[in-house]
Protein backbone atom coordinates (compact mmCIF):
# COMPACT_ATOMS: atom_id res chain seq x y z
CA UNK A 1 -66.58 83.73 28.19
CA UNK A 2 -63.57 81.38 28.37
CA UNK A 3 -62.95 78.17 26.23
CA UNK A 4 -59.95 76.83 26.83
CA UNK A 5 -58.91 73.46 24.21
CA UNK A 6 -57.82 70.41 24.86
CA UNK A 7 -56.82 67.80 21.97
CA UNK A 8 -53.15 69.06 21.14
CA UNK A 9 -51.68 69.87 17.95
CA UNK A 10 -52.95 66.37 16.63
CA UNK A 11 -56.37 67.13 17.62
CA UNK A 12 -56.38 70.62 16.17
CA UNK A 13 -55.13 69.22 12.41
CA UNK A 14 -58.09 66.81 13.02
CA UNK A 15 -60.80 69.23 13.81
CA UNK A 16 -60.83 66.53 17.29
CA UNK A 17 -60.27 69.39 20.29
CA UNK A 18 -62.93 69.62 23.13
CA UNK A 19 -63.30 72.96 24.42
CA UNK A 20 -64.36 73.26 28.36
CA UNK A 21 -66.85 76.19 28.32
CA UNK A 22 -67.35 79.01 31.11
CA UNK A 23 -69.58 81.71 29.89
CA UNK A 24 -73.14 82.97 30.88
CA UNK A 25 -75.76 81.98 28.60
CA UNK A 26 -76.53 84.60 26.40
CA UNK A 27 -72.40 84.37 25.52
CA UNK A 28 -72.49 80.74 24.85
CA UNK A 29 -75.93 81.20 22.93
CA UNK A 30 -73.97 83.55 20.78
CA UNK A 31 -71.05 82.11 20.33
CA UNK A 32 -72.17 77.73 19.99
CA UNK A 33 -71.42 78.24 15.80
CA UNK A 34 -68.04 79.05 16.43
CA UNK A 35 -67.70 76.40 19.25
CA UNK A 36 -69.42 73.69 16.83
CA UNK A 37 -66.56 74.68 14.09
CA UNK A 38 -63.79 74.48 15.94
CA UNK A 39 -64.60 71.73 18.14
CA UNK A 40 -67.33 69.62 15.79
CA UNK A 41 -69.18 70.09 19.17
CA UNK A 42 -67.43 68.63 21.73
CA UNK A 43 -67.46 71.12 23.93
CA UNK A 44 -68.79 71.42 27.75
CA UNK A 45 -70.55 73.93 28.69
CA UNK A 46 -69.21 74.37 32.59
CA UNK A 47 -70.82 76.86 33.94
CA UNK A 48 -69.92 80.99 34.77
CA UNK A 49 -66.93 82.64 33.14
CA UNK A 50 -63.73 81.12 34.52
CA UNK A 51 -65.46 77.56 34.90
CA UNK A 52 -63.93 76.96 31.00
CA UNK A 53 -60.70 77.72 33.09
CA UNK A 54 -60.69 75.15 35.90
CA UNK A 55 -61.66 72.29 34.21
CA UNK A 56 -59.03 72.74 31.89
CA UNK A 57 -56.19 73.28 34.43
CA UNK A 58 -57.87 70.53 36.17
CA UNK A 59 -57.63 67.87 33.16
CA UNK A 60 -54.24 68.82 32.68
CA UNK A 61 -53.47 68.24 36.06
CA UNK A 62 -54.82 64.84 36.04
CA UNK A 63 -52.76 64.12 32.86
CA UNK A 64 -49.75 65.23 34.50
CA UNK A 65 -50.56 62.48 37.48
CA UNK A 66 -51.32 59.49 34.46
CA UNK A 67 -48.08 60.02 33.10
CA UNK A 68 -46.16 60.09 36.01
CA UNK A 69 -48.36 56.91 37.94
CA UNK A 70 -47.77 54.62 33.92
CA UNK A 71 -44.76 55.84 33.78
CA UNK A 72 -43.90 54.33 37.14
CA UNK A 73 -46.26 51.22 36.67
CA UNK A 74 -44.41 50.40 33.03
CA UNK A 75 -41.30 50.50 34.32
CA UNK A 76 -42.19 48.27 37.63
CA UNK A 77 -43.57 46.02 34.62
CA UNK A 78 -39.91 46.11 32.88
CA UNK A 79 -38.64 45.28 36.11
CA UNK A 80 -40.53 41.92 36.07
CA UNK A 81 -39.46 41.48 32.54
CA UNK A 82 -43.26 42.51 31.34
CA UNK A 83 -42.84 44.43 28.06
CA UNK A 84 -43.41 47.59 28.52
CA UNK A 85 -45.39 48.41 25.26
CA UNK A 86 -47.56 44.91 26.28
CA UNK A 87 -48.45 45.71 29.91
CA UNK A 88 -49.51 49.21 28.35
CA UNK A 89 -51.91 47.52 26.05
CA UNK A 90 -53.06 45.13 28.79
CA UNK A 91 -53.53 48.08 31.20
CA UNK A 92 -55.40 50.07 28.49
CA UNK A 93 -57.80 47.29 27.76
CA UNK A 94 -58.59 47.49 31.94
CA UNK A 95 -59.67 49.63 34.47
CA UNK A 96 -56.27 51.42 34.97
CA UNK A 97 -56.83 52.72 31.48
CA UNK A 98 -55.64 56.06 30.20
CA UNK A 99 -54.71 58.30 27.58
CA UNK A 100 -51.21 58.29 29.02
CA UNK A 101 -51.66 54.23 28.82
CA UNK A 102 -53.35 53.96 25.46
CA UNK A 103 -51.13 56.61 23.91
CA UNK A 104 -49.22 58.58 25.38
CA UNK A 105 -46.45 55.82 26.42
CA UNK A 106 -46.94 53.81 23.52
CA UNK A 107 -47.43 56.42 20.66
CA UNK A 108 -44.47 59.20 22.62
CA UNK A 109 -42.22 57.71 24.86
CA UNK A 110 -41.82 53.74 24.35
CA UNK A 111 -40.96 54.76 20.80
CA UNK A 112 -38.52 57.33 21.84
CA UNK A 113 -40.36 60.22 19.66
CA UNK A 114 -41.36 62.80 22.06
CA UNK A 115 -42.75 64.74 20.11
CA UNK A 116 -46.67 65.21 21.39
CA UNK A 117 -46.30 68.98 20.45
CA UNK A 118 -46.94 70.16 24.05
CA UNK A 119 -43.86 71.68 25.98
CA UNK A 120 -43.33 70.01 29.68
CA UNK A 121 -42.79 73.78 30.88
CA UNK A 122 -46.50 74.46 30.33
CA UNK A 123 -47.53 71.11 31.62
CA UNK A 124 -45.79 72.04 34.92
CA UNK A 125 -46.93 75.46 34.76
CA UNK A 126 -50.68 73.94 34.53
CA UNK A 127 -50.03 71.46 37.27
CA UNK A 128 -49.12 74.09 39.60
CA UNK A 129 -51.87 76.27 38.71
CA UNK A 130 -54.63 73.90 39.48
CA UNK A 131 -52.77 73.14 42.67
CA UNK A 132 -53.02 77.08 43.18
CA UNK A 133 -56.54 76.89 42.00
CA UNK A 134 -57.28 74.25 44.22
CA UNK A 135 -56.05 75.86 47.49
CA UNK A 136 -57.78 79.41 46.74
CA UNK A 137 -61.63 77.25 47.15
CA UNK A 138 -59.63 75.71 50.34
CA UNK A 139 -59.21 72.22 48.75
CA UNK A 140 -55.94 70.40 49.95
CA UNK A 141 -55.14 68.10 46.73
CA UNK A 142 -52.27 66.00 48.19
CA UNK A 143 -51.80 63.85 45.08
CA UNK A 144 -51.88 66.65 42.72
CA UNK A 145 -49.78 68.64 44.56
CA UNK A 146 -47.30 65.65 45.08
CA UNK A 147 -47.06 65.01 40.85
CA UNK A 148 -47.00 68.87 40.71
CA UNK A 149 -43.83 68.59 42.72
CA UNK A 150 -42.57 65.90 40.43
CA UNK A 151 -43.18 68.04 37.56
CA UNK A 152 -41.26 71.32 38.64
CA UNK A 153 -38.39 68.66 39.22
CA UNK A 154 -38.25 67.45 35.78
CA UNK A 155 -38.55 71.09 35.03
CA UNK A 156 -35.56 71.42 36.53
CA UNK A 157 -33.78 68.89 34.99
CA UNK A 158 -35.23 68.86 31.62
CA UNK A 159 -35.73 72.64 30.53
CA UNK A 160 -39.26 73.80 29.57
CA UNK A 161 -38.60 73.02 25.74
CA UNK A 162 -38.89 69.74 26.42
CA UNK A 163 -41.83 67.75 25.22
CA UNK A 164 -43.84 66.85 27.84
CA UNK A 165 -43.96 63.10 27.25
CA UNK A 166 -40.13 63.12 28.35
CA UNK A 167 -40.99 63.44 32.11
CA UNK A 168 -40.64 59.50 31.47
CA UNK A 169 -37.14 60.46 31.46
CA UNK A 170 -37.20 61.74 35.26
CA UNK A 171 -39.84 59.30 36.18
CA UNK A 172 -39.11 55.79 34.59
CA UNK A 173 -35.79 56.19 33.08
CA UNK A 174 -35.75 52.49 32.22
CA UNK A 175 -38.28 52.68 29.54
CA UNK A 176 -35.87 55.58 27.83
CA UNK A 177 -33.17 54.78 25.40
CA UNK A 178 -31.46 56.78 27.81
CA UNK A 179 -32.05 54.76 30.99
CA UNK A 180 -33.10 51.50 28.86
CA UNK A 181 -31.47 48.18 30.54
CA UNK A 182 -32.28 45.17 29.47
CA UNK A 183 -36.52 43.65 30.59
């Protein structure tokens, strides 16, 4: 059986994570009162052992790609003198919404925190895993290959300590204090 979490360190204090399940069904049977505690039963059940897996480097993956795509949409915004924070809550309220719109941006980066409690190293280590993943079924995932490129450059640059909300550093330095120029 595999669960792997999502929800973060935010989601864990809350009793808020949602666990993707891969486990036969006796396994799952046996363990659903320790899924219901932990997760208040949000949890998927995916499938055979290692389906938990996927799906979670998959979500990640597609995480990875939201922040990097609002990361470069806010600061095309800034360049038309669009307010950041606003065309995040605009976008949000739309169908380009995201968690990287709806909070990510505005609750880590446009306030210069950071601090999401998830390291960029493992965030680029996922991305290229579920690239990896990807290619052993013989899918060729050009987009997620393409942000896991971006990612392993702000690896570079940024050290794997670094929060993972601070690819908006590599990505859309103008919305940084860093980077920040005037909307």
């Amino acid at each position: 059986m595999d669960a792997p979490v999502s929800g973060g360190r935010d989601g864990a204090a809350d009793g808020r994570l949602t666990a993707f399940v891969g486990a036969e069904p006796d396994a799952l049977d046996a363990a659903r009162p320790v899924l219901d505690a932990l997760t208040g039963g949000r949890y998927r059940h995916l499938g055979a052992p290692g389906s938990g897996n996927v799906v979670k480097l998959l979500n990640n993956v597609l995480a990875a790609v939201n922040l990097v795509a609002v990361g470069e949409a806010l600061a095309a915004a800034k360049a038309y003198g669009v307010d950041p924070a606003a065309a995040a809550a605009g976008i949000s309220g739309a169908s380009g919404a995201s968690k990287a719109s709806a909070a990510m941006y505005p609750d880590w980066v446009l306030t210069g925190g950071y601090d999401s409690g998830f390291a960029l190293g493992l965030m680029a280590r996922d991305a290229a895993l579920a690239v990896e993943t990807a290619g052993r079924r013989g899918a060729t995932p050009h987009l997620l290959a393409a942000a896991s490129h971006i990612w392993q450059e702000a690896l570079a640059a940024l050290g794997p300590d670094a929060d993972f909300t601070e690819i908006a550093r590599t990505v859309a330095p103008s919305l940084t204090s860093e980077g920040a120029t005037a909307a």
